[in-house]
C-alpha atoms as a PDB file:
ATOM      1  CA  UNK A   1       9.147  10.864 -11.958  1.00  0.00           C
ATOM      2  CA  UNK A   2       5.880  11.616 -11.199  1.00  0.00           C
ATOM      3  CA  UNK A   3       2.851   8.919  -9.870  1.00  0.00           C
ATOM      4  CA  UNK A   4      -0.962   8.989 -10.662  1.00  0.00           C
ATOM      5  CA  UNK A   5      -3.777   6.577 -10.290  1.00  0.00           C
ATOM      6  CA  UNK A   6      -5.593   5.464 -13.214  1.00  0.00           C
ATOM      7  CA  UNK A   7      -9.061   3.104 -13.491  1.00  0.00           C
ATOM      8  CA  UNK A   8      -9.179   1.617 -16.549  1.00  0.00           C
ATOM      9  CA  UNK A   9     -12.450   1.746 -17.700  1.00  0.00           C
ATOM     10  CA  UNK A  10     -12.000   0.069 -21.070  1.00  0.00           C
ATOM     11  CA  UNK A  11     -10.185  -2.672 -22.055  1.00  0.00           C
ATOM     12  CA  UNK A  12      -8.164  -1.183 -24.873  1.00  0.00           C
ATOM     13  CA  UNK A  13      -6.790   1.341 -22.569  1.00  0.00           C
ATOM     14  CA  UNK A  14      -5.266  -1.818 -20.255  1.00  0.00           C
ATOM     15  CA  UNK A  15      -3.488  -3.083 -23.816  1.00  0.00           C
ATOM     16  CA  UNK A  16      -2.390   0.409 -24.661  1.00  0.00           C
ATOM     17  CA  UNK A  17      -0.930   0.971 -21.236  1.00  0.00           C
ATOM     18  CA  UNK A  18       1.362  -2.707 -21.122  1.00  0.00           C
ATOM     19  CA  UNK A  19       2.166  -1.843 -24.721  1.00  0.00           C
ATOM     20  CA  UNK A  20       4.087   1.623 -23.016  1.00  0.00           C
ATOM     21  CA  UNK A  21       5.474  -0.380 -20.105  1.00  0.00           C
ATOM     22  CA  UNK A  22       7.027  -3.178 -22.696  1.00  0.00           C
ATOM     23  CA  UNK A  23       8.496  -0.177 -23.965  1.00  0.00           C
ATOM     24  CA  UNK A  24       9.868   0.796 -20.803  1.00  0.00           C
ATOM     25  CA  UNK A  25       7.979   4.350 -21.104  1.00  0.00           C
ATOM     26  CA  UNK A  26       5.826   3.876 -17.995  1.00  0.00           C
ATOM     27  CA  UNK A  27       6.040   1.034 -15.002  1.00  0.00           C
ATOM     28  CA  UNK A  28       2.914  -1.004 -13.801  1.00  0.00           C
ATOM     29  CA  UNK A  29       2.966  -1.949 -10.071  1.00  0.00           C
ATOM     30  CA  UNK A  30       0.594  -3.798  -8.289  1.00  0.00           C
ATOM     31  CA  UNK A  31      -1.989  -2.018  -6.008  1.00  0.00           C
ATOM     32  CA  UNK A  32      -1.557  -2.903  -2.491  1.00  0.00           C
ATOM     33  CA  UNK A  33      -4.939  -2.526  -1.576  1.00  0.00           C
ATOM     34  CA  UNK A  34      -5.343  -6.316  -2.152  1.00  0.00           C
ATOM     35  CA  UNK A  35      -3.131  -7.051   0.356  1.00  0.00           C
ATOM     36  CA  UNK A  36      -4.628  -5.267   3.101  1.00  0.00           C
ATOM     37  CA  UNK A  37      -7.893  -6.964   2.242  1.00  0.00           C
ATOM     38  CA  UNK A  38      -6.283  -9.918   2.556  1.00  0.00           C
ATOM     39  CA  UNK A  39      -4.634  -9.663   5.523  1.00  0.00           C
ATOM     40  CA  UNK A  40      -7.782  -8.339   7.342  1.00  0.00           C
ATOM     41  CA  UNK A  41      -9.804 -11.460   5.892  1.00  0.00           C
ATOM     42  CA  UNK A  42      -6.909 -13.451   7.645  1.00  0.00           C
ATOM     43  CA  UNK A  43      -7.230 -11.977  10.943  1.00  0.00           C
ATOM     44  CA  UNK A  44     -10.924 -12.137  10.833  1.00  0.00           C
ATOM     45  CA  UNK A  45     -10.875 -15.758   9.718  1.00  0.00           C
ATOM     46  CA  UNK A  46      -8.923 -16.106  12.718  1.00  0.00           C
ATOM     47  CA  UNK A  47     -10.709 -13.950  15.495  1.00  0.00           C
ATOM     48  CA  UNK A  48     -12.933 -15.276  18.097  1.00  0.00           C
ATOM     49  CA  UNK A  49     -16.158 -14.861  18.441  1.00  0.00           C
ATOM     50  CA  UNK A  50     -17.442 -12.212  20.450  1.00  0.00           C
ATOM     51  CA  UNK A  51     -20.689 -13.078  23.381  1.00  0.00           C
ATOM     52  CA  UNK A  52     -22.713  -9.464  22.791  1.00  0.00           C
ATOM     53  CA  UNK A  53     -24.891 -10.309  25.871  1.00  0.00           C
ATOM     54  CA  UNK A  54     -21.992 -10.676  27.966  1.00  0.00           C
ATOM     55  CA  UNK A  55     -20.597  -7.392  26.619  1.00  0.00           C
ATOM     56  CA  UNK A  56     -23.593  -5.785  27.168  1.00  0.00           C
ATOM     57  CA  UNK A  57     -24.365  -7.251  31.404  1.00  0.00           C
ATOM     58  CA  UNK A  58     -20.562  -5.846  31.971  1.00  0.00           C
ATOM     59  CA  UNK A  59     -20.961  -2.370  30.354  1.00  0.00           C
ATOM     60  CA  UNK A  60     -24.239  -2.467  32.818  1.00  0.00           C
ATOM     61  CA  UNK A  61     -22.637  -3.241  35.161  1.00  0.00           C
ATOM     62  CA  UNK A  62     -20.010  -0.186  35.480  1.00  0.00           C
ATOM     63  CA  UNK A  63     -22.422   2.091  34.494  1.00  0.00           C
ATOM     64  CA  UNK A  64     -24.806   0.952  37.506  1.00  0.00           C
ATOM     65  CA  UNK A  65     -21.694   1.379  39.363  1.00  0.00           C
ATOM     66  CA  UNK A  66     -20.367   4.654  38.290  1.00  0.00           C
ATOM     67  CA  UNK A  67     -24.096   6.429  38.691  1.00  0.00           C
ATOM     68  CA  UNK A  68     -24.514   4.633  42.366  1.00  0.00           C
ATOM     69  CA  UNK A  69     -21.162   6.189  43.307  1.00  0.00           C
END
């Protein structure tokens, strides 16, 4: 069995191809890049936001440090 990635760019093509899978010639699967997108929209959704100014007086900070040292 081999695999390859097809984009559809016409329509007709789409029909042709479920007309070989209700044939059982060729299987359709799902891509799973949707899911990835949706589990990163999750995890954003759910992420905290982030103070940049406070991000930015710490990194200061240690450098300051580091260079004094």
């Amino acid at each position: 069995m081999k695999t390859v990635k097809v984009d559809i760019l016409n329509p007709k093509a789409k029909k042709l191809l479920d007309d070989l899978a209700d044939l059982n010639l060729i299987s359709i699967r799902k891509s799973s890049k949707g899911d990835f997108f949706d589990a990163l929209k999750r995890l954003r959704a759910k992420s905290i936001p982030i103070d940049s100014e406070e991000i930015t007086r710490e990194v200061e900070a240690v450098r300051s440090k580091r260079h004094s040292d």
